[in-house]
Every structure is written in C-alpha cells, then in structure tokens.
PDB file of N, CA and C in Angstrom:
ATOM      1  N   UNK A   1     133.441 -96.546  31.175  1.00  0.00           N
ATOM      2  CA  UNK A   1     132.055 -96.949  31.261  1.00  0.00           C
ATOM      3  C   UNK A   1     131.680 -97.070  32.739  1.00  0.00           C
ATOM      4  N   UNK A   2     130.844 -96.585  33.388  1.00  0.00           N
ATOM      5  CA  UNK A   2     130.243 -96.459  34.797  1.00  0.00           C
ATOM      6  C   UNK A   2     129.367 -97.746  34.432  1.00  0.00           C
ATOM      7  N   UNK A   3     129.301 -98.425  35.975  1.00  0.00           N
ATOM      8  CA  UNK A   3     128.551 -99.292  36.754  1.00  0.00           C
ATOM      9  C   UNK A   3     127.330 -99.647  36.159  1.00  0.00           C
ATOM     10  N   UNK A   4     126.640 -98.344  35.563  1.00  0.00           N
ATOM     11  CA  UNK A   4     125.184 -97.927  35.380  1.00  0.00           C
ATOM     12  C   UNK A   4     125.269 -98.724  33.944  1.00  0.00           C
ATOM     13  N   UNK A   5     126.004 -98.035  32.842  1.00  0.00           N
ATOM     14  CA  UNK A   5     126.246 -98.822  31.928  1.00  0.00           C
ATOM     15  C   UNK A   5     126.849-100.003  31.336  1.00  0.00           C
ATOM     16  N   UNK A   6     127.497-100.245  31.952  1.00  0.00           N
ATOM     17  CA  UNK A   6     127.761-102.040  31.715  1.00  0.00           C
ATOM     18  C   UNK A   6     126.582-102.900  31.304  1.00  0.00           C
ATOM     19  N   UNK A   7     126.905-103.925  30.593  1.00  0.00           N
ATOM     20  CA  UNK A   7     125.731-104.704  30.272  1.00  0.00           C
ATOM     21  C   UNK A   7     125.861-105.842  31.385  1.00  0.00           C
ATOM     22  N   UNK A   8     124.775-106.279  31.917  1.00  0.00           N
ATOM     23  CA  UNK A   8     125.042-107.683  32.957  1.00  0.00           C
ATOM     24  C   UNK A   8     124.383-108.561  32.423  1.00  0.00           C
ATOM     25  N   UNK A   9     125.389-109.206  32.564  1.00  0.00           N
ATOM     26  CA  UNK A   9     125.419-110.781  32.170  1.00  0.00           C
ATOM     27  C   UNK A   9     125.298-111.688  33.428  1.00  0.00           C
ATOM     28  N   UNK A  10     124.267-112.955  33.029  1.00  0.00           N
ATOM     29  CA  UNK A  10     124.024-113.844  33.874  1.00  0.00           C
ATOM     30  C   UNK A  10     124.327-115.172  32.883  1.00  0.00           C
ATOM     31  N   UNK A  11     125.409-115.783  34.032  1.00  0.00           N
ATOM     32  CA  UNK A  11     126.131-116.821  33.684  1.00  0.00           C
ATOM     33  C   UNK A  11     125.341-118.642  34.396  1.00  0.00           C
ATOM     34  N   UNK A  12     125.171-119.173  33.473  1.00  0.00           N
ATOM     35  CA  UNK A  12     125.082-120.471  34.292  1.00  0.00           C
ATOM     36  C   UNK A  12     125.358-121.353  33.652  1.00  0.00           C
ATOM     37  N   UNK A  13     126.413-121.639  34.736  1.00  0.00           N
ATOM     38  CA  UNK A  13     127.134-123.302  34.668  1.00  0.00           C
ATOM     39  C   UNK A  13     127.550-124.198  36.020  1.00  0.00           C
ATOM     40  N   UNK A  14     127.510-124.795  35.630  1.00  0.00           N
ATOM     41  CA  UNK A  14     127.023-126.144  36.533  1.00  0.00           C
ATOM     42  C   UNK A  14     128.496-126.430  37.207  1.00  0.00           C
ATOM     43  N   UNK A  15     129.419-125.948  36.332  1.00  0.00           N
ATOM     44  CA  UNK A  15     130.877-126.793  36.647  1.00  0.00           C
ATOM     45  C   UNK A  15     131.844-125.330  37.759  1.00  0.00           C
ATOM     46  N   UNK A  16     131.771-125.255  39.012  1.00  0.00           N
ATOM     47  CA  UNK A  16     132.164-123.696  39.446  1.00  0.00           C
ATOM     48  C   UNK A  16     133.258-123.320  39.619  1.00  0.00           C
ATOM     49  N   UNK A  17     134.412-124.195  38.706  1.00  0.00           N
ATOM     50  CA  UNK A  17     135.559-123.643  38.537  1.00  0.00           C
ATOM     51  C   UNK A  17     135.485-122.860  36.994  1.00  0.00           C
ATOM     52  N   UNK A  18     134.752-123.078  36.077  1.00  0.00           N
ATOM     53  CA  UNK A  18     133.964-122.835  34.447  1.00  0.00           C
ATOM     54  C   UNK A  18     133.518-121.525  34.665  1.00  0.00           C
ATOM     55  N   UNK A  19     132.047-121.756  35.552  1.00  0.00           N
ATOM     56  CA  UNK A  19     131.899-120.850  36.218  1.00  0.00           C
ATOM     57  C   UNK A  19     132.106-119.415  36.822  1.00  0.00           C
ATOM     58  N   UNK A  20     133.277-119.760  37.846  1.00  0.00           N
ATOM     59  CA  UNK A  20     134.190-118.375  38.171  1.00  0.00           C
ATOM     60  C   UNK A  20     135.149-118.075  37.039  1.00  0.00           C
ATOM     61  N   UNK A  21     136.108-118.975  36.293  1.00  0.00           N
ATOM     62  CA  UNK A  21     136.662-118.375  35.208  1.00  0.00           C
ATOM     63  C   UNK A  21     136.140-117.515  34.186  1.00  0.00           C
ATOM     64  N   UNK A  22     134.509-118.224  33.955  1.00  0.00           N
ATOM     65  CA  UNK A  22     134.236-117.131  32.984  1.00  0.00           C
ATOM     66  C   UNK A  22     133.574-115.969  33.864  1.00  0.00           C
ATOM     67  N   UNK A  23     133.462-116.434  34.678  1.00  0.00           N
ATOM     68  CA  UNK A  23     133.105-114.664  35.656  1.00  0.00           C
ATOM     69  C   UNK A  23     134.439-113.754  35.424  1.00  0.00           C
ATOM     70  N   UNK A  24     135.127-113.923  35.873  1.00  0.00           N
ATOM     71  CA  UNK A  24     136.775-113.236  35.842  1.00  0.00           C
ATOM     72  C   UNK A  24     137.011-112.541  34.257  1.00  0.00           C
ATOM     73  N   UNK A  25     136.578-113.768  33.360  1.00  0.00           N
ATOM     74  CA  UNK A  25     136.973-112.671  32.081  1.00  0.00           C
ATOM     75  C   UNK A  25     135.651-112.237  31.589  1.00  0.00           C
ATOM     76  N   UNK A  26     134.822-112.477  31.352  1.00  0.00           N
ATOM     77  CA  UNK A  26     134.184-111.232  31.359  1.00  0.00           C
ATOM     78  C   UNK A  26     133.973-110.187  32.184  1.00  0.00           C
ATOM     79  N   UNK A  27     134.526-109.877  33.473  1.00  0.00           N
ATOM     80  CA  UNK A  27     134.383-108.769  34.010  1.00  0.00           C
ATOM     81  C   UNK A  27     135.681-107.916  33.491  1.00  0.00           C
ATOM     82  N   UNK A  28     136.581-108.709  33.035  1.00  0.00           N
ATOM     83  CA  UNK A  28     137.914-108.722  32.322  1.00  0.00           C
ATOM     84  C   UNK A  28     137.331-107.665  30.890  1.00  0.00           C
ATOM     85  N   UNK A  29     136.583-108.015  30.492  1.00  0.00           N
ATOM     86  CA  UNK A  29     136.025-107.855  28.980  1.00  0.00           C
ATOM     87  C   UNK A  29     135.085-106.719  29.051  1.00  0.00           C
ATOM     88  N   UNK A  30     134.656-106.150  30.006  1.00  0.00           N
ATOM     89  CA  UNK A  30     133.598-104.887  29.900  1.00  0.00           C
ATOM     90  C   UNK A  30     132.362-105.430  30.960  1.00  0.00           C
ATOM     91  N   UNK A  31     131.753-106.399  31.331  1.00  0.00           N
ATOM     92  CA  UNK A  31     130.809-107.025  31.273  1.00  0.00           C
ATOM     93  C   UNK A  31     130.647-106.889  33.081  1.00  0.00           C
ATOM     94  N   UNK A  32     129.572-106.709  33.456  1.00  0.00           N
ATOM     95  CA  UNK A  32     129.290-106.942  34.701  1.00  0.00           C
ATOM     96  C   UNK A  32     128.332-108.190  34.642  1.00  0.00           C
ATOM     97  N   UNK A  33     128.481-108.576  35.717  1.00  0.00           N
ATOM     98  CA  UNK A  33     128.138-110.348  36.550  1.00  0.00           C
ATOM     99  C   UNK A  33     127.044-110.230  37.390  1.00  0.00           C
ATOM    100  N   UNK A  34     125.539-111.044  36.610  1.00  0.00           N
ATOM    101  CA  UNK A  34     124.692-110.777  37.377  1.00  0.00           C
ATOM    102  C   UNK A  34     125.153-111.864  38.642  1.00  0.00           C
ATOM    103  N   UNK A  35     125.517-112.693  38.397  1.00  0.00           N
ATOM    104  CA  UNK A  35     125.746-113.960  38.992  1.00  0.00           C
ATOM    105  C   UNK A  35     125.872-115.231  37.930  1.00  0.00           C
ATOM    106  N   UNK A  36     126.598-116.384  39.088  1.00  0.00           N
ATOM    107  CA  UNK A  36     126.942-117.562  38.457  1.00  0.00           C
ATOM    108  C   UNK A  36     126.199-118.369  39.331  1.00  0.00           C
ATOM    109  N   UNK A  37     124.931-119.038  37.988  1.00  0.00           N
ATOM    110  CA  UNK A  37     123.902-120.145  38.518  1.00  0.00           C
ATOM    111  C   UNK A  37     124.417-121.495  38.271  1.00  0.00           C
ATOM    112  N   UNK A  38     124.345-122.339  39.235  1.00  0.00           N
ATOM    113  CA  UNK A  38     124.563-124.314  38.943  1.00  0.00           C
ATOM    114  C   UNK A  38     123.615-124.860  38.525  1.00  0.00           C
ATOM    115  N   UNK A  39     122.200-123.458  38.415  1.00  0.00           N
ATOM    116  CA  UNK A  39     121.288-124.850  38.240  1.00  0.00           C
ATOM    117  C   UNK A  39     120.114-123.739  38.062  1.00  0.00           C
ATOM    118  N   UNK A  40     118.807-124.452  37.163  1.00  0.00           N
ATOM    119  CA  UNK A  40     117.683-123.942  36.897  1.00  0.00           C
ATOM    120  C   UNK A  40     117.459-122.643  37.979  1.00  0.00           C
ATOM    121  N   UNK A  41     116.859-122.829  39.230  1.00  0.00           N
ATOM    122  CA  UNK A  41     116.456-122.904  40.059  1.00  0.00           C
ATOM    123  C   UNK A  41     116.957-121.349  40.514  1.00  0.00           C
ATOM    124  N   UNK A  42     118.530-121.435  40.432  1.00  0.00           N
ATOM    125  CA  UNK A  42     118.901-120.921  41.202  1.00  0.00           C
ATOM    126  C   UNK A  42     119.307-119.413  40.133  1.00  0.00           C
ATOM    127  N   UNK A  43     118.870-119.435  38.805  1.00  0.00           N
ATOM    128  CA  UNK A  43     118.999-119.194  37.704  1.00  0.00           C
ATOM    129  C   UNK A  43     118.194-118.203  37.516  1.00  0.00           C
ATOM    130  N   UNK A  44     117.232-118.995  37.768  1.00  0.00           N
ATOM    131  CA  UNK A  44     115.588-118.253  37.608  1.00  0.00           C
ATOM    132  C   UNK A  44     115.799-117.572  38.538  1.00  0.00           C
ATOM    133  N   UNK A  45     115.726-117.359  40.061  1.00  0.00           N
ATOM    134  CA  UNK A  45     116.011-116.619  40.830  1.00  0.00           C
ATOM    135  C   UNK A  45     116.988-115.535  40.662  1.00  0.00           C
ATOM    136  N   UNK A  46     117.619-115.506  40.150  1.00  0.00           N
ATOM    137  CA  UNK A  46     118.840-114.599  40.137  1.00  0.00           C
ATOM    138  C   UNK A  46     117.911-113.898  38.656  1.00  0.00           C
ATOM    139  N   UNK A  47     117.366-114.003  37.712  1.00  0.00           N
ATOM    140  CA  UNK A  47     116.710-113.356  36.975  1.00  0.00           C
ATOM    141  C   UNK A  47     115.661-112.891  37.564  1.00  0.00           C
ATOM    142  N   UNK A  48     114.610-113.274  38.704  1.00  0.00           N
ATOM    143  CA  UNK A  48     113.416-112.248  38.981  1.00  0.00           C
ATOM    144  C   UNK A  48     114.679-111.375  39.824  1.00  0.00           C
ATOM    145  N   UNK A  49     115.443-111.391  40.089  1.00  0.00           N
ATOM    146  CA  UNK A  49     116.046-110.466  41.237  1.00  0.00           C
ATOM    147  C   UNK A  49     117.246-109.309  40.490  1.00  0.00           C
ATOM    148  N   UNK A  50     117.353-109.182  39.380  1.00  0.00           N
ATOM    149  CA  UNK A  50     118.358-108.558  38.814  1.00  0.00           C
ATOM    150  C   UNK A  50     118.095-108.225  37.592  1.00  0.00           C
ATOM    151  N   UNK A  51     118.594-106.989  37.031  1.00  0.00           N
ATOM    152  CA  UNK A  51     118.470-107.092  35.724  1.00  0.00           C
ATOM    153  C   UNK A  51     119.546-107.619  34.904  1.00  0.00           C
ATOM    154  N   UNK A  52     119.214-108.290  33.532  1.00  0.00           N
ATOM    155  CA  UNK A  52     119.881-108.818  33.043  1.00  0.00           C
ATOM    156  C   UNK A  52     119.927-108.663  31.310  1.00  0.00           C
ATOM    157  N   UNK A  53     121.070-108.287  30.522  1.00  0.00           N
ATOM    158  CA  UNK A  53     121.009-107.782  29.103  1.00  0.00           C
ATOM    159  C   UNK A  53     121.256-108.826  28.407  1.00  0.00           C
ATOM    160  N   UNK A  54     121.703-109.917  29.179  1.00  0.00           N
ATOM    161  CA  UNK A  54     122.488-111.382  28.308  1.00  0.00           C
ATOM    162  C   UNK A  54     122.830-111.819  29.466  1.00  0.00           C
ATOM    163  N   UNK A  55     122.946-113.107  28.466  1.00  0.00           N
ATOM    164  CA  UNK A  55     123.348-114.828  29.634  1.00  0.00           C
ATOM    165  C   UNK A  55     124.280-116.037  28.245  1.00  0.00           C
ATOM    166  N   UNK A  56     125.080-116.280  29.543  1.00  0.00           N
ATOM    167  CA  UNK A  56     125.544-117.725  28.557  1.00  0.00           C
ATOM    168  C   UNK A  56     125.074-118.591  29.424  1.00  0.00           C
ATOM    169  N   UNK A  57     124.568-119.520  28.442  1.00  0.00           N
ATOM    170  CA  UNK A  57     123.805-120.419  29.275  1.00  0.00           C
ATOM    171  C   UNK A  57     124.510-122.019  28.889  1.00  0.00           C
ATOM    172  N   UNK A  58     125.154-122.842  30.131  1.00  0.00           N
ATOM    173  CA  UNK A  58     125.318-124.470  29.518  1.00  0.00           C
ATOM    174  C   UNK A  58     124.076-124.963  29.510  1.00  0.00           C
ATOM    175  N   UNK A  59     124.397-125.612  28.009  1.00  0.00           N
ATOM    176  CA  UNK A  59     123.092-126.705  27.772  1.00  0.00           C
ATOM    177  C   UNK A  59     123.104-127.287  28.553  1.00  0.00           C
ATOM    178  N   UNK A  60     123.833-128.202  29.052  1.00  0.00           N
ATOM    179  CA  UNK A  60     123.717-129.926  30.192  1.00  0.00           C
ATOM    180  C   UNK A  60     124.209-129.075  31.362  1.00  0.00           C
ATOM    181  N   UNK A  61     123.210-129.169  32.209  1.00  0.00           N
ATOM    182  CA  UNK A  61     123.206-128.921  33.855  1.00  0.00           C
ATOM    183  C   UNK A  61     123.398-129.864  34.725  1.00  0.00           C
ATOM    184  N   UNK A  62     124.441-130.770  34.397  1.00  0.00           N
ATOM    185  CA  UNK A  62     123.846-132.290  35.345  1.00  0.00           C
ATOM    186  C   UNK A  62     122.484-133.124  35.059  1.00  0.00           C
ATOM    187  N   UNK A  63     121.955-132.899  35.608  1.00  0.00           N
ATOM    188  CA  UNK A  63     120.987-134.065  36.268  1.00  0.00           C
ATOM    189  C   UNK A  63     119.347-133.196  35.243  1.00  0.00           C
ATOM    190  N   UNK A  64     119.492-132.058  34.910  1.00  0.00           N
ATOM    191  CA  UNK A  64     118.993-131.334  34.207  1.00  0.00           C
ATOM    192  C   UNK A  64     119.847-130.394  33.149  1.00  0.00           C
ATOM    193  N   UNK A  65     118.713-129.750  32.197  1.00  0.00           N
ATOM    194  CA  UNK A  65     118.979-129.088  30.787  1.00  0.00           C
ATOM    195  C   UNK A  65     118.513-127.424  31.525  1.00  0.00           C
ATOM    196  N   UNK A  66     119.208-126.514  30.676  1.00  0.00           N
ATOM    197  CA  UNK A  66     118.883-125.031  30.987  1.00  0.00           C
ATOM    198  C   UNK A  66     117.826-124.304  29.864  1.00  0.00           C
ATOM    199  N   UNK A  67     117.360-125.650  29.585  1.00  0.00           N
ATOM    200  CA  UNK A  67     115.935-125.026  28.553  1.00  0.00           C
ATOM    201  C   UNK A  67     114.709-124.291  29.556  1.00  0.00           C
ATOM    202  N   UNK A  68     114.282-124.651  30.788  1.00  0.00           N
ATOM    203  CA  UNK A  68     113.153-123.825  31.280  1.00  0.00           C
ATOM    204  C   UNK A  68     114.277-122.212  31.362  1.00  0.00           C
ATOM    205  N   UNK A  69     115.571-122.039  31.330  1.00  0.00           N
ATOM    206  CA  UNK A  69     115.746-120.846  31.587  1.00  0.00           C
ATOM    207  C   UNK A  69     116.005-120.161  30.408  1.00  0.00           C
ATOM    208  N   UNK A  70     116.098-120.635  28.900  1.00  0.00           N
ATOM    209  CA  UNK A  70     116.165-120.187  27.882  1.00  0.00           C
ATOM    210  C   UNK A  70     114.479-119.765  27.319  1.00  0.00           C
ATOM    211  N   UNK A  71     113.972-120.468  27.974  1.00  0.00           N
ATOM    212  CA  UNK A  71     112.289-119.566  27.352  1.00  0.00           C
ATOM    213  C   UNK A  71     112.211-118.453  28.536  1.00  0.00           C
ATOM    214  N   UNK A  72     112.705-118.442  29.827  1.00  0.00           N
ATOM    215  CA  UNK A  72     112.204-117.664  30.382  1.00  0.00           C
ATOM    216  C   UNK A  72     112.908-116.133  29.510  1.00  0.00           C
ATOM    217  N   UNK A  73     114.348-116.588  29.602  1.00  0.00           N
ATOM    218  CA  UNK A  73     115.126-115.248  28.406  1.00  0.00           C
ATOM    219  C   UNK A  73     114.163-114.963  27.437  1.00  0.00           C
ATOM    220  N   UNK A  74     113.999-116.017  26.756  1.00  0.00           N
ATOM    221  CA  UNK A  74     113.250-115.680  25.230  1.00  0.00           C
ATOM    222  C   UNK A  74     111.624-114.590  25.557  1.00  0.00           C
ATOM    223  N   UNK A  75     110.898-115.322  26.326  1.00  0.00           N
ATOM    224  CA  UNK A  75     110.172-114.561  27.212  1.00  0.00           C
ATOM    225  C   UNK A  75     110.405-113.119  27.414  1.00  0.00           C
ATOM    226  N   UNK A  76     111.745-112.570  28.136  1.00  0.00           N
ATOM    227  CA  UNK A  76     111.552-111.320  28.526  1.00  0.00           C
ATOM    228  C   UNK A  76     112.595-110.955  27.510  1.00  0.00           C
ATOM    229  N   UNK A  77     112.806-111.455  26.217  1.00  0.00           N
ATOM    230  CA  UNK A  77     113.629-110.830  25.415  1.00  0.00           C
ATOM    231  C   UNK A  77     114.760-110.433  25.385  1.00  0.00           C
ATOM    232  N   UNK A  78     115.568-111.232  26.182  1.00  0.00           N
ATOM    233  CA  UNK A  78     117.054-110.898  26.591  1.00  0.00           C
ATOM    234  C   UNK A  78     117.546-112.006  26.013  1.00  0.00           C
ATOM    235  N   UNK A  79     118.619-112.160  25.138  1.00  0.00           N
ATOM    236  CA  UNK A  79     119.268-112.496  24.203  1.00  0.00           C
ATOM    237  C   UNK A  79     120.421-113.402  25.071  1.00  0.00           C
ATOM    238  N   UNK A  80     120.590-114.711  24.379  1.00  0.00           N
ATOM    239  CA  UNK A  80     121.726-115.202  25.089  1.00  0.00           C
ATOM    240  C   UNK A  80     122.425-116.320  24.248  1.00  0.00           C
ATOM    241  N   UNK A  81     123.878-116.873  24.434  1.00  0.00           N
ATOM    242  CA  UNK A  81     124.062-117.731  24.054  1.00  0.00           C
ATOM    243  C   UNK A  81     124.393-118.784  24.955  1.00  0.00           C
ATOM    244  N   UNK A  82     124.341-120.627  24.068  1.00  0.00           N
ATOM    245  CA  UNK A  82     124.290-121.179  24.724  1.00  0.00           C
ATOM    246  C   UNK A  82     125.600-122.244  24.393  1.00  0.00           C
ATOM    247  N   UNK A  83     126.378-123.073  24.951  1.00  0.00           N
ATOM    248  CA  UNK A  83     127.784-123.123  25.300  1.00  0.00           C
ATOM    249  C   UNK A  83     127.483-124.726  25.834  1.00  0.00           C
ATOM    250  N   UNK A  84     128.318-125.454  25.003  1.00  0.00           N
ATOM    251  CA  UNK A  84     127.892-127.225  25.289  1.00  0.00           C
ATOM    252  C   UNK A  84     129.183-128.013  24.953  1.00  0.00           C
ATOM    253  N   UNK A  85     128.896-129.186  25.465  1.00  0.00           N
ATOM    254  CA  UNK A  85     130.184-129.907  25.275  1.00  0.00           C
ATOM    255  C   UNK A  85     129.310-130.801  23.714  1.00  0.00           C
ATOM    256  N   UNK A  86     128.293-131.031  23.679  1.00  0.00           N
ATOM    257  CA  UNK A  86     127.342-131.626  22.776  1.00  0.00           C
ATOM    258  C   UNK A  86     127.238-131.367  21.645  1.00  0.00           C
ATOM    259  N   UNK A  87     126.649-131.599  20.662  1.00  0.00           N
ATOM    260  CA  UNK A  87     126.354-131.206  19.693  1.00  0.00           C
ATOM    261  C   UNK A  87     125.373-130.546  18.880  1.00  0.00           C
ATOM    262  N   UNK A  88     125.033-129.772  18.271  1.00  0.00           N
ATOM    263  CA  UNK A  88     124.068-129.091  17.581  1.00  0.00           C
ATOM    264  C   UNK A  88     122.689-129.767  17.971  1.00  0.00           C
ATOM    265  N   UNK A  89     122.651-131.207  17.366  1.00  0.00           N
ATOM    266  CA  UNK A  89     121.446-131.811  17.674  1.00  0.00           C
ATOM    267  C   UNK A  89     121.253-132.668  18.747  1.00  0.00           C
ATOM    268  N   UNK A  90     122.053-132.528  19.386  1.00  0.00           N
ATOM    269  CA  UNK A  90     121.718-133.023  20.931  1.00  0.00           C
ATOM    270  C   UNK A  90     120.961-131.892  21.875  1.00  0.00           C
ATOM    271  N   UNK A  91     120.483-130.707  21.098  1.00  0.00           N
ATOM    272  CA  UNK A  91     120.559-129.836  22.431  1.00  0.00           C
ATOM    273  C   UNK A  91     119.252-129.697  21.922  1.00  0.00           C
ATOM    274  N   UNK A  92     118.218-129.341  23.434  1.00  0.00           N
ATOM    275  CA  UNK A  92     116.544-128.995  23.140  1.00  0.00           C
ATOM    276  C   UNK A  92     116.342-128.127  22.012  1.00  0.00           C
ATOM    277  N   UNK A  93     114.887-127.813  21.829  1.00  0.00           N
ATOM    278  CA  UNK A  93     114.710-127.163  20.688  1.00  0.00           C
ATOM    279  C   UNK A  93     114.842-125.549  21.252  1.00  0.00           C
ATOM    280  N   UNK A  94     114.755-125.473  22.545  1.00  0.00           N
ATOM    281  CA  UNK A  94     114.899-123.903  22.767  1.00  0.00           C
ATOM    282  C   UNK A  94     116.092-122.972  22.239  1.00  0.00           C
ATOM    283  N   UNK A  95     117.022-124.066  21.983  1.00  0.00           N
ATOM    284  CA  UNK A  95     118.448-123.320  21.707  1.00  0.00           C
ATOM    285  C   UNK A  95     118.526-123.021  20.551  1.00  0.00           C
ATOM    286  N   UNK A  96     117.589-123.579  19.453  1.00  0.00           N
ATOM    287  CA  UNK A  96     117.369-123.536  17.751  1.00  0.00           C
ATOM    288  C   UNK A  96     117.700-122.539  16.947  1.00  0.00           C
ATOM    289  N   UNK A  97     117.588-121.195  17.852  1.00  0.00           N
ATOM    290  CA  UNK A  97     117.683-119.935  17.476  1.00  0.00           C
ATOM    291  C   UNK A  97     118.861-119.152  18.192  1.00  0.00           C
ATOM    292  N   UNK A  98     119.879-119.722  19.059  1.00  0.00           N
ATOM    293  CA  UNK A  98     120.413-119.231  19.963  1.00  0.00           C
ATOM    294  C   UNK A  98     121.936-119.579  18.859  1.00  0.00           C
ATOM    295  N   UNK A  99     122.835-119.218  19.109  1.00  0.00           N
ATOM    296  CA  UNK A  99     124.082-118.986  18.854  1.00  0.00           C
ATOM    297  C   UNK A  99     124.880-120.544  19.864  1.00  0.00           C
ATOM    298  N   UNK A 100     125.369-121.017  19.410  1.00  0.00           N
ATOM    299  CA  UNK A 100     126.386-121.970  19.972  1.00  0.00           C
ATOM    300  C   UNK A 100     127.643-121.919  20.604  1.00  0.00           C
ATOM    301  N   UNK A 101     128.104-121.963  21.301  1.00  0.00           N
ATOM    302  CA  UNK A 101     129.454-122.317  20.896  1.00  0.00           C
ATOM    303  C   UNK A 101     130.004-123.851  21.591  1.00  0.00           C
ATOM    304  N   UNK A 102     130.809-124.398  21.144  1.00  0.00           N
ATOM    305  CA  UNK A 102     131.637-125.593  21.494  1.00  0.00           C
ATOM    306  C   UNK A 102     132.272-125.428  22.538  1.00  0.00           C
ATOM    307  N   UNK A 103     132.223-126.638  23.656  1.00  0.00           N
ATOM    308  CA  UNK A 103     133.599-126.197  24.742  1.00  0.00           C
ATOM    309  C   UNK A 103     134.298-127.421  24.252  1.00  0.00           C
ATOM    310  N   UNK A 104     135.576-127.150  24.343  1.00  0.00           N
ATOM    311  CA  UNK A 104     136.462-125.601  25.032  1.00  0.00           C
ATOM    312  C   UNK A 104     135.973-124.734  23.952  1.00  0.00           C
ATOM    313  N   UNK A 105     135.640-123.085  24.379  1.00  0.00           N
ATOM    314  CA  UNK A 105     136.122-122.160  23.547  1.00  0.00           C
ATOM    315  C   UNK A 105     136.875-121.107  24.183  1.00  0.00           C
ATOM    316  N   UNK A 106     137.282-120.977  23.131  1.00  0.00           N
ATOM    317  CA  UNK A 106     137.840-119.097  23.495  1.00  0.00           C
ATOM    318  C   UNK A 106     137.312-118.054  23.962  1.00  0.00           C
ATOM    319  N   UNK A 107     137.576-117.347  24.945  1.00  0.00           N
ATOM    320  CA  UNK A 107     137.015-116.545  25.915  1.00  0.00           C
ATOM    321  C   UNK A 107     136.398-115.371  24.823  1.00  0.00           C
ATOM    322  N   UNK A 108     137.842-114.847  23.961  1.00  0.00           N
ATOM    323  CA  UNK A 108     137.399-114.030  23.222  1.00  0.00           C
ATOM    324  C   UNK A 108     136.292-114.199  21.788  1.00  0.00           C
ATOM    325  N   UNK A 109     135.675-115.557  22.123  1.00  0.00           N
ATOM    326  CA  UNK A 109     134.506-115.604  20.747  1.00  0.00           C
ATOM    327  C   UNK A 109     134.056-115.807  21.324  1.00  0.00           C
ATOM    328  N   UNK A 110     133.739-116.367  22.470  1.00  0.00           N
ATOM    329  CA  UNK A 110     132.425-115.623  23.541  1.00  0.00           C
ATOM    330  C   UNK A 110     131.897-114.077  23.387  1.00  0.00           C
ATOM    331  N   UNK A 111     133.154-113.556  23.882  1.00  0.00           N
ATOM    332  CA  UNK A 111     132.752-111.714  24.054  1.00  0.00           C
ATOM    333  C   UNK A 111     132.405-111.136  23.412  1.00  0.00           C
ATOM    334  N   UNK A 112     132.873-112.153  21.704  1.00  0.00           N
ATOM    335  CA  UNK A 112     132.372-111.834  20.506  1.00  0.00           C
ATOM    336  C   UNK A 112     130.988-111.766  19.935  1.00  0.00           C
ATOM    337  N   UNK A 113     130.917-113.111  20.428  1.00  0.00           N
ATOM    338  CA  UNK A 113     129.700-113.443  20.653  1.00  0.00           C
ATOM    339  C   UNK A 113     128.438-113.058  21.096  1.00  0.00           C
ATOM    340  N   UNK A 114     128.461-112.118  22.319  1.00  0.00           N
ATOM    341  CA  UNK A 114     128.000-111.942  23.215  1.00  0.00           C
ATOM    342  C   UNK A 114     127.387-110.341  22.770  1.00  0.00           C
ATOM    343  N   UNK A 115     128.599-109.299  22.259  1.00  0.00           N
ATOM    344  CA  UNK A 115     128.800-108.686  21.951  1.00  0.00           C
ATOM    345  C   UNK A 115     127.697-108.573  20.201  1.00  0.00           C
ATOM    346  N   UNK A 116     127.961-109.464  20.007  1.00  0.00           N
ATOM    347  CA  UNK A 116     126.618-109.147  18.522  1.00  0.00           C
ATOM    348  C   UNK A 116     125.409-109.655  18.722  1.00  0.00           C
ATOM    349  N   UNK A 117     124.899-109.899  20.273  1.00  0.00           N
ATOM    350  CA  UNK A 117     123.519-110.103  20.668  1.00  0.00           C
ATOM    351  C   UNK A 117     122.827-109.116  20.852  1.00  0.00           C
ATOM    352  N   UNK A 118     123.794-108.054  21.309  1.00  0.00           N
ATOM    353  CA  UNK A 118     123.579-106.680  21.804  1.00  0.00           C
ATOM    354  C   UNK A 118     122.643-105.936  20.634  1.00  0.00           C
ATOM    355  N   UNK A 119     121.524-105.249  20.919  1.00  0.00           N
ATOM    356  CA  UNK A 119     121.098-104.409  20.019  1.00  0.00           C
ATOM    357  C   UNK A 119     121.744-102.965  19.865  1.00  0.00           C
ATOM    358  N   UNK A 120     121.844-103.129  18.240  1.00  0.00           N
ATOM    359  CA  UNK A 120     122.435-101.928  17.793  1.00  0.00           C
ATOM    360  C   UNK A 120     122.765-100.524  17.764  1.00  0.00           C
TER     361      UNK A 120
END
C-alpha cells in the first residue's frame, strides 16, 4: 500500500506515553498518523491542516472533554472511535453514536475497530 493510500488517522490523547504507543501500532497496523493531539485545541488544528479518514478520540482530556472535536468529525463526516477509562454513561452525548472501547484495550480491537468505520 503506497503513502497515497493509507488511511490517516488522527489520534488524541492527553496521556503521551498512550499517545506515542498507539502511534507505533497503528503505523504497525497499516495506518498512517495524522498526529497525536493532548488537547482540543491542538486537535482541531491538526484537522484544518491535514486530511483525515478516522480518529480515536479519549473522552476525558484532563481539565476538558473531546466532545467539541467529535462534532467537528461528525461535521465533516469522518468516522471515529472513542476510548475511555469511564463508562458508557459518563461520556457526553456526542459519543452516543460512536463505538467505545474500554481502557485498557487491545491494540488489535482497536484496528478492528477502526477498520469497520471504514466505508465499504
């Protein structure tokens, strides 16, 4: 698969050892790295500046939630899941429709994951 085709993924998490690990395996896994965001801000930016096919997104950002960056996805229609230490109903309503997963998880039900966001 060339450069061109890879799907990129934009990662944000707050924690940047989490972070770079899951950078490493998904580039491990097929997946090119738009970047790894800590925070809204820096999130959103890295989305007007790149294209992007998918994102895992942590619910709890610290001091903030990654809900303004899950409407902006939902917005431009790029599909993502979202990845919490929390629970189902602890998390905003933006995620309602989004795919979960629990941490810790497995790298490979991520990819899995990630992988059936993809249109067909």
């Amino acid at each position: 698969m060339s450069a061109a085709d890879k799907i990129n993924v934009l990662i944000v998490e707050d924690d940047p050892m989490i972070g770079f690990d899951l950078s490493i395996e998904l580039e491990e896994a097929g997946f090119a790295i738009v970047g790894v965001a800590p925070s809204v801000s820096k999130a959103l930016h890295l989305l007007q500046r790149n294209r992007c096919d998918l994102a895992v997104l942590d619910v709890n950002l610290g001091e903030e939630t990654s809900a303004p960056i899950a409407r902006a996805l939902s917005a431009a229609g790029v599909p993502f899941v979202a990845v919490t230490g929390y629970s189902v109903d602890q998390c905003p309503e933006e995620f309602a429709t989004a795919p979960l997963l629990s941490k810790p998880f497995q790298t490979s039900r991520l990819v899995a994951t990630l992988r059936r966001q993809l249109p067909r």
